[in-house]
Protein backbone atom coordinates (compact mmCIF):
# COMPACT_ATOMS: atom_id res chain seq x y z
CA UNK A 1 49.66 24.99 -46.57
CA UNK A 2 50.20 26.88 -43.09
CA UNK A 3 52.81 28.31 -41.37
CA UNK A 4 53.38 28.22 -37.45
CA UNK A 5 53.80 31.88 -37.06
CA UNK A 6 53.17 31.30 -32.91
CA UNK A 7 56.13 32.53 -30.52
CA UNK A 8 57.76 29.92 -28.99
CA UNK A 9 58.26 28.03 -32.44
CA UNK A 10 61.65 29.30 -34.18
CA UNK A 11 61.93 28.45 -38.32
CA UNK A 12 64.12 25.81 -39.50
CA UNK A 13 66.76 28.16 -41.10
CA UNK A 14 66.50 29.91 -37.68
CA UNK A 15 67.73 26.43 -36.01
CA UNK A 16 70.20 25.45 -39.10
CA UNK A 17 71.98 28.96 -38.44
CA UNK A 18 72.50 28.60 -34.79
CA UNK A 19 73.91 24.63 -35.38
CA UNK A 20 76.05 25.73 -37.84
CA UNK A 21 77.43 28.98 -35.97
CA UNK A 22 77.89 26.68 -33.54
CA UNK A 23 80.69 24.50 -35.37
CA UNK A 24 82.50 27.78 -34.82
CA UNK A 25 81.71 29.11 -31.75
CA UNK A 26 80.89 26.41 -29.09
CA UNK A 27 78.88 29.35 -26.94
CA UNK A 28 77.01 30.37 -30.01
CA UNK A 29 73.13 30.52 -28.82
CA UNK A 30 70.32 32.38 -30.02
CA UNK A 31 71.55 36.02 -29.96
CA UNK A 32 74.62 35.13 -31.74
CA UNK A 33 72.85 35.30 -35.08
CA UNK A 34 70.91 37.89 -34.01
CA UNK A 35 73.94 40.49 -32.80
CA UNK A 36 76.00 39.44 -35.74
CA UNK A 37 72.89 40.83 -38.26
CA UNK A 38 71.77 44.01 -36.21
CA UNK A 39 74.16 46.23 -37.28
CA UNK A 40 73.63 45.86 -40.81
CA UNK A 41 70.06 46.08 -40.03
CA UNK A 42 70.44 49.77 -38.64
CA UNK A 43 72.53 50.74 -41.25
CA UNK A 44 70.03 49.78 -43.55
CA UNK A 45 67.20 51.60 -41.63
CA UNK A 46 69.66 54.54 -41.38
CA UNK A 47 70.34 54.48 -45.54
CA UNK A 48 66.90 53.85 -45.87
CA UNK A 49 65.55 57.24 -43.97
CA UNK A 50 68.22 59.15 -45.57
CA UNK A 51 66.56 58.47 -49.21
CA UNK A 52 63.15 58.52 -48.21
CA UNK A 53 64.06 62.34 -46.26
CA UNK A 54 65.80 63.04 -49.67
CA UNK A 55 63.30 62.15 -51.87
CA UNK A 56 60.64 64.32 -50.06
CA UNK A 57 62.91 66.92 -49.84
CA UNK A 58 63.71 66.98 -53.41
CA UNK A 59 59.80 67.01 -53.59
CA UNK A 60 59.43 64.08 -56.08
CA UNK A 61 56.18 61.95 -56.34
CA UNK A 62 55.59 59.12 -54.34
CA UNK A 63 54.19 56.96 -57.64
CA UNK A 64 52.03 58.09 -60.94
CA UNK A 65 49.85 60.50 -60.16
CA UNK A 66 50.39 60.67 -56.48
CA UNK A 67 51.94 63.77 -55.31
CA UNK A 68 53.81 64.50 -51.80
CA UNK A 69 50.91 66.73 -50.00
């Protein structure tokens, strides 16, 4: 089985998010989704570099046997 992964061709949840935003919002497009989930997406980036900067400051290993060097 393959998956159309060429710009151009948006996923079917994609599509079913934007209809169904738009029984809502009449002027809901394709950024709508979009600009509702990038702020939680930076936060999570932000959270995310926090632990990683804390775990390497704290100087723990990175898995079994692996060592921060």
């Amino acid at each position: 089985m393959s998956r159309d992964l060429r710009p151009g061709h948006a996923s079917a949840t994609f599509v079913l998010t934007v209809g169904y935003l738009q029984t809502y919002q009449k002027k809901a497009g394709i950024g709508t989704p979009v600009s509702f989930t990038l702020p939680a997406a930076m936060a999570m980036m932000v959270v995310w570099i926090a632990l990683f900067a804390l775990w390497y400051a704290l100087g723990l290993p990175l898995g079994p046997g692996s060592p921060i060097t």
